[in-house]
C-alpha atoms as a PDB file:
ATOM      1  CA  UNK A   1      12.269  10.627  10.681  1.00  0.00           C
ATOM      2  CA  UNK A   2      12.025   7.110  11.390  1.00  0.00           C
ATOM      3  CA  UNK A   3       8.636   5.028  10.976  1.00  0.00           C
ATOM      4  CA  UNK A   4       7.582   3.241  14.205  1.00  0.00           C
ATOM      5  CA  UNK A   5       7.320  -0.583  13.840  1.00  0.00           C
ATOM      6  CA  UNK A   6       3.541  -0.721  15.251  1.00  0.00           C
ATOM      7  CA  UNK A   7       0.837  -2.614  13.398  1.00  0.00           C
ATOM      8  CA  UNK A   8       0.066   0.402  12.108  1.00  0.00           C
ATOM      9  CA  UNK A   9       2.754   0.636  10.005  1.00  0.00           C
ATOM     10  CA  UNK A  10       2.985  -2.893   8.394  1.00  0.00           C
ATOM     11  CA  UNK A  11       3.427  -2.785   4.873  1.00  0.00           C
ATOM     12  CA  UNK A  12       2.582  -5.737   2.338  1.00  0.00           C
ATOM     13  CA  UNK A  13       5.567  -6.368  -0.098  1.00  0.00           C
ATOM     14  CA  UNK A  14       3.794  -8.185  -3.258  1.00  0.00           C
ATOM     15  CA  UNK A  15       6.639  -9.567  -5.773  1.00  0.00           C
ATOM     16  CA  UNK A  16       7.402 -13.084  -7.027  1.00  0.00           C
ATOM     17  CA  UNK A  17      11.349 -11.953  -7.286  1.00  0.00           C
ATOM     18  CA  UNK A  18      13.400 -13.280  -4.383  1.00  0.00           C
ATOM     19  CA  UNK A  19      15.692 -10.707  -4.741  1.00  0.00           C
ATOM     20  CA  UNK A  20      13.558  -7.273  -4.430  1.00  0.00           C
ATOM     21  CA  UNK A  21      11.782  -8.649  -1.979  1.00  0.00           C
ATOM     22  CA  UNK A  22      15.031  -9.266   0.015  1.00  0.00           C
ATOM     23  CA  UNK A  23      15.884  -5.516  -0.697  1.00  0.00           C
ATOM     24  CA  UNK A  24      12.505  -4.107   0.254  1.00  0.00           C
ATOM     25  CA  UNK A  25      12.538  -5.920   3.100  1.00  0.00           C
ATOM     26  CA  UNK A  26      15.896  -4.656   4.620  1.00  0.00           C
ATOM     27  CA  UNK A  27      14.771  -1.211   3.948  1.00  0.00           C
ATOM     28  CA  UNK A  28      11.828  -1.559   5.778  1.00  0.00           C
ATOM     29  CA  UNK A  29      12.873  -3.325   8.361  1.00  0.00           C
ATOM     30  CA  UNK A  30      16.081  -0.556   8.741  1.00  0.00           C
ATOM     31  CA  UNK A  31      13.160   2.324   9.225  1.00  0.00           C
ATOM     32  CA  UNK A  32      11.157   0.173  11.863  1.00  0.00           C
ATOM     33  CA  UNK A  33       8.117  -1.037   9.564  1.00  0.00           C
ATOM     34  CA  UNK A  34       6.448  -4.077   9.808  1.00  0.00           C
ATOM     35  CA  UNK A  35       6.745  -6.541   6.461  1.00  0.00           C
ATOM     36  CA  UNK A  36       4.600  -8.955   4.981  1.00  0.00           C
ATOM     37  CA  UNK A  37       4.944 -10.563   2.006  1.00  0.00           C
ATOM     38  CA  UNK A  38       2.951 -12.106  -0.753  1.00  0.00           C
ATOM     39  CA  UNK A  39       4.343 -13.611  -3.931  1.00  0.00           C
ATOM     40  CA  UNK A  40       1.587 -14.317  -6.232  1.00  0.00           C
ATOM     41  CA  UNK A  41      -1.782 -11.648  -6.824  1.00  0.00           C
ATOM     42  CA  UNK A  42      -4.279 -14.159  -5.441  1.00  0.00           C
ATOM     43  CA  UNK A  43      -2.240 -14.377  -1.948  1.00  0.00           C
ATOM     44  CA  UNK A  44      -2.350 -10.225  -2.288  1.00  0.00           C
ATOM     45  CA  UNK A  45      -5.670  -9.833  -2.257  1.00  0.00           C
ATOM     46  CA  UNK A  46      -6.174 -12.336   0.558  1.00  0.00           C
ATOM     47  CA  UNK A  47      -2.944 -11.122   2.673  1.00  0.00           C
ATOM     48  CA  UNK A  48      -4.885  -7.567   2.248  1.00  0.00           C
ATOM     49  CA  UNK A  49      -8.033  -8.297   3.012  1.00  0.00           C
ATOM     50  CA  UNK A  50      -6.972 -10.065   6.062  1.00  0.00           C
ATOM     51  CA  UNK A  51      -4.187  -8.102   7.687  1.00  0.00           C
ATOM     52  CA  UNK A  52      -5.254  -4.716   6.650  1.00  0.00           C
ATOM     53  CA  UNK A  53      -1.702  -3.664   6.053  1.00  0.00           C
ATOM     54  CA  UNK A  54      -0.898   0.292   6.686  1.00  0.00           C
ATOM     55  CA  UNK A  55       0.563   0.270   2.707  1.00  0.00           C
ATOM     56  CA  UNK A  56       0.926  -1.968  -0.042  1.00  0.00           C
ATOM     57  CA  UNK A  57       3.926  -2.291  -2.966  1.00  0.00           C
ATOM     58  CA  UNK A  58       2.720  -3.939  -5.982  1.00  0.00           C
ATOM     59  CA  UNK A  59       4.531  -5.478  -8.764  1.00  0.00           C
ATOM     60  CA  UNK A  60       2.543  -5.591 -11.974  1.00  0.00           C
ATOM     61  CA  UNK A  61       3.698  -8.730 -13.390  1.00  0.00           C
ATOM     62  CA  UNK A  62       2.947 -11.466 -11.015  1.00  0.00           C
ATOM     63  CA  UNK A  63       1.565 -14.866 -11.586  1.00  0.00           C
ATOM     64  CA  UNK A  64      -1.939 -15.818 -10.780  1.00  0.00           C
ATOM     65  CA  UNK A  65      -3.352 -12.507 -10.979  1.00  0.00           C
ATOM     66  CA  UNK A  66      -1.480  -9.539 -12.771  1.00  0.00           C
ATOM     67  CA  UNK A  67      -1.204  -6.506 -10.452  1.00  0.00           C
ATOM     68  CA  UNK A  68      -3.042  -4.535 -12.502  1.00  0.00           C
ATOM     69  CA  UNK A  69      -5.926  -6.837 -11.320  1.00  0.00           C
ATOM     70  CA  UNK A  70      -5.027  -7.099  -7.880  1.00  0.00           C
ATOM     71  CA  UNK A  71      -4.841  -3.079  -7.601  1.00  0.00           C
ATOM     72  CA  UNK A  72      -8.856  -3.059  -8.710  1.00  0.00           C
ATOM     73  CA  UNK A  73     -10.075  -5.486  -6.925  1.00  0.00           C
ATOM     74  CA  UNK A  74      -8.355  -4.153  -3.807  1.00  0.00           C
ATOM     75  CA  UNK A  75      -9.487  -0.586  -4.579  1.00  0.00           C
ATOM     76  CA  UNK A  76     -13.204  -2.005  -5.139  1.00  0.00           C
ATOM     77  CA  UNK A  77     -13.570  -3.419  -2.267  1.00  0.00           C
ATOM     78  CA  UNK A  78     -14.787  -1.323   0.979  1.00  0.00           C
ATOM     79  CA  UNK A  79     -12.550  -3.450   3.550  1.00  0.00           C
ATOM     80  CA  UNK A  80      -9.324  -2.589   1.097  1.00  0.00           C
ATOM     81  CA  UNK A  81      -9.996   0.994  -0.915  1.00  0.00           C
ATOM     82  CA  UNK A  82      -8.357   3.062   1.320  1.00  0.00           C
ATOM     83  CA  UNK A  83      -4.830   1.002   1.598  1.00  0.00           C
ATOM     84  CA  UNK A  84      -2.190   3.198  -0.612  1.00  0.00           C
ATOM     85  CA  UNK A  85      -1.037   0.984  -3.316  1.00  0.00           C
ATOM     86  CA  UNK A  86       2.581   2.176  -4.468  1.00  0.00           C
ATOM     87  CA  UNK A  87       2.752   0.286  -7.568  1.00  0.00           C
ATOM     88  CA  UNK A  88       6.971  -0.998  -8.062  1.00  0.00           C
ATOM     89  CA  UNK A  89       7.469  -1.943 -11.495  1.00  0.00           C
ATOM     90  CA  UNK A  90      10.210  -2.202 -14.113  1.00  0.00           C
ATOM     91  CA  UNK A  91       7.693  -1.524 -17.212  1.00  0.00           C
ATOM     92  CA  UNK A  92       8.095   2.396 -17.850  1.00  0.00           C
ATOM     93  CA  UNK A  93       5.973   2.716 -20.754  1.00  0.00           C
ATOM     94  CA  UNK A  94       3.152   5.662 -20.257  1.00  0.00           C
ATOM     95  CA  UNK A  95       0.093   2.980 -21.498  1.00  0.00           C
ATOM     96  CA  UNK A  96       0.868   0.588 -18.128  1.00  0.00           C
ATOM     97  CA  UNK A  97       0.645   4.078 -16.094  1.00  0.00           C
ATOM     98  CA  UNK A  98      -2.060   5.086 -17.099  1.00  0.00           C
ATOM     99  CA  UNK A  99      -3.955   1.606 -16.887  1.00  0.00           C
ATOM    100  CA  UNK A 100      -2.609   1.812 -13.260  1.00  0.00           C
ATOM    101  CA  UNK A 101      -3.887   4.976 -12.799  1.00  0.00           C
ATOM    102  CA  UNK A 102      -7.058   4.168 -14.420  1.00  0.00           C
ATOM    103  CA  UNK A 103      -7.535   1.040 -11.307  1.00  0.00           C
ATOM    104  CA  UNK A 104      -6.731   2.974  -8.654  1.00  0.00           C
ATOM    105  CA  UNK A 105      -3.178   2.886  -7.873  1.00  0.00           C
ATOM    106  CA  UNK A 106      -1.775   6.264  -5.505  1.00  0.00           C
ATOM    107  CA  UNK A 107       1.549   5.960  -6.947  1.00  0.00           C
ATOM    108  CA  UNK A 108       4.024   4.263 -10.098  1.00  0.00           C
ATOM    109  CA  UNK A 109       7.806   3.680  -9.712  1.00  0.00           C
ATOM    110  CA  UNK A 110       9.422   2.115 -11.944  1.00  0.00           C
ATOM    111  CA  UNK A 111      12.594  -0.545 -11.358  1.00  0.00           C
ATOM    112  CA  UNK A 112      15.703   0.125 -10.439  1.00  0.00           C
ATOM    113  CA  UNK A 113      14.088   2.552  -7.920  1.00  0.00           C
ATOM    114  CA  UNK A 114      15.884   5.393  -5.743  1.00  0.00           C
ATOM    115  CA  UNK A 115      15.765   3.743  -2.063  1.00  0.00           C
ATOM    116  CA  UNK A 116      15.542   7.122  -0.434  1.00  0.00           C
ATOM    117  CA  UNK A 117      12.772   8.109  -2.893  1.00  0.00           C
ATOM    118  CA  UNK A 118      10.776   5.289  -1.928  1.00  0.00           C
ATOM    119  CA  UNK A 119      11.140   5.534   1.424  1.00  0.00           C
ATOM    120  CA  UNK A 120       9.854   9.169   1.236  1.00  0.00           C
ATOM    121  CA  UNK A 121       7.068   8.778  -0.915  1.00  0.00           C
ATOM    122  CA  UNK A 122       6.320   5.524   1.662  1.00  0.00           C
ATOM    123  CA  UNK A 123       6.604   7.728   4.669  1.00  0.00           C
ATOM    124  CA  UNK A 124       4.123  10.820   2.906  1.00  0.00           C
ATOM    125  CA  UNK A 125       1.539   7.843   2.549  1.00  0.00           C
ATOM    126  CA  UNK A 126       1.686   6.468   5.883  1.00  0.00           C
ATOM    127  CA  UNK A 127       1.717  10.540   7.292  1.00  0.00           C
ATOM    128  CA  UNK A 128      -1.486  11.176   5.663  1.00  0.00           C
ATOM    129  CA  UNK A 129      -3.341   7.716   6.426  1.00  0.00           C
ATOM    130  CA  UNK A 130      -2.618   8.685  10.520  1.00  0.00           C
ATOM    131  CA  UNK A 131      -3.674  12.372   9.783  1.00  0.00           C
ATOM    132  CA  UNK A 132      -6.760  10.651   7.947  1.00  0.00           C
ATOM    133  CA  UNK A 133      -7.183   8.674  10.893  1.00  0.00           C
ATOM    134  CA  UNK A 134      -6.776  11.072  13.499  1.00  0.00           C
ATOM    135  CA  UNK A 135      -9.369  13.297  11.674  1.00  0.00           C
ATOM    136  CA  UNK A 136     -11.883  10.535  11.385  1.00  0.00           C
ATOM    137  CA  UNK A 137     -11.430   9.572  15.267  1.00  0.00           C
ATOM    138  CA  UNK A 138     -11.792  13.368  15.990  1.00  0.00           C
ATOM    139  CA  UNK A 139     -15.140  13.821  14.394  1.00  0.00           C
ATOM    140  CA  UNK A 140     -17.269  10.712  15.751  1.00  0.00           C
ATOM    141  CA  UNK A 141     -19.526   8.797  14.323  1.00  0.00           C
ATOM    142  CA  UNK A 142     -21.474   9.937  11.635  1.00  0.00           C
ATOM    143  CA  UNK A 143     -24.799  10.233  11.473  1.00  0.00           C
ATOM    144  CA  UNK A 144     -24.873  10.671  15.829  1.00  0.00           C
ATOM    145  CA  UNK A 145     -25.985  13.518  17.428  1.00  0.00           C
ATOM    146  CA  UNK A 146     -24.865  14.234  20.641  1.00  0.00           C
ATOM    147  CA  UNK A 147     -27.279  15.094  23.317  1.00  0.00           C
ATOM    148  CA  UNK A 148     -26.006  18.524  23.245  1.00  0.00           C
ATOM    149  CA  UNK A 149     -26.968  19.025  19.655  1.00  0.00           C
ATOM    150  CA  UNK A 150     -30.483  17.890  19.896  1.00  0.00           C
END
């Protein structure tokens, strides 16, 4: 199953290493999703806040603001909380997965990953924001009673 390239599916790559962004990047691209990119966790936030992206991978050790920090903050805030943060990180020990848990993060991988793990665990997020959003569209607006209901 290939994911469609649509703004939609643009996912925010957040990692000050050249070199895994370069390989996230390509494997994105390869399954049609959108990338942006931020390198520091001030730029994260903003990048976030601004472009809504579909799905966000976070490295934890970033300058400027840690990702730790930049997964609260994100998850805090009402434009952000509902963006899946897949944190991508090459410290394995359970105390930094549980903090990570503890901020809000949907999901921890730890460096070197399994491409075609990623990629599935990417695609089950991005499945279940549509289904989220189809549900939401399906229902109309809170709170709003049709005439028929009155």
């Amino acid at each position: 199953m290939r994911m469609e390239g649509d703004a939609a599916h643009k996912i925010l790559i957040v990692d000050d290493n050249a070199d895994t962004i370069l390989i996230l990047s390509g494997l994105l691209e390869v399954e049609g999703c959108g990338v942006m990119i931020a390198v520091d966790g001030l730029q994260a936030i903003h990048r976030a806040e601004r472009e809504q992206p579909a799905l966000i991978l976070l490295d934890l050790t970033l300058p400027k603001r840690s990702g730790l920090e930049v997964c609260r903050t994100l998850k805090e805030n009402p434009k952000t909380k509902e963006i899946p943060i897949l944190i991508l990180t090459a410290k394995s020990d359970p105390l930094t997965r549980q903090k990570a848990e503890t901020v809000g993060a949907d999901e921890y991988l730890t460096k070197p990953f399994n491409p075609g793990e990623l990629i599935q665990k990417i695609k089950g997020y991005l499945l279940l924001k549509e289904s989220r959003t189809l549900e939401i569209g399906s229902i109309g607006t809170p709170g709003v009673l049709n005439q028929s209901e009155e």
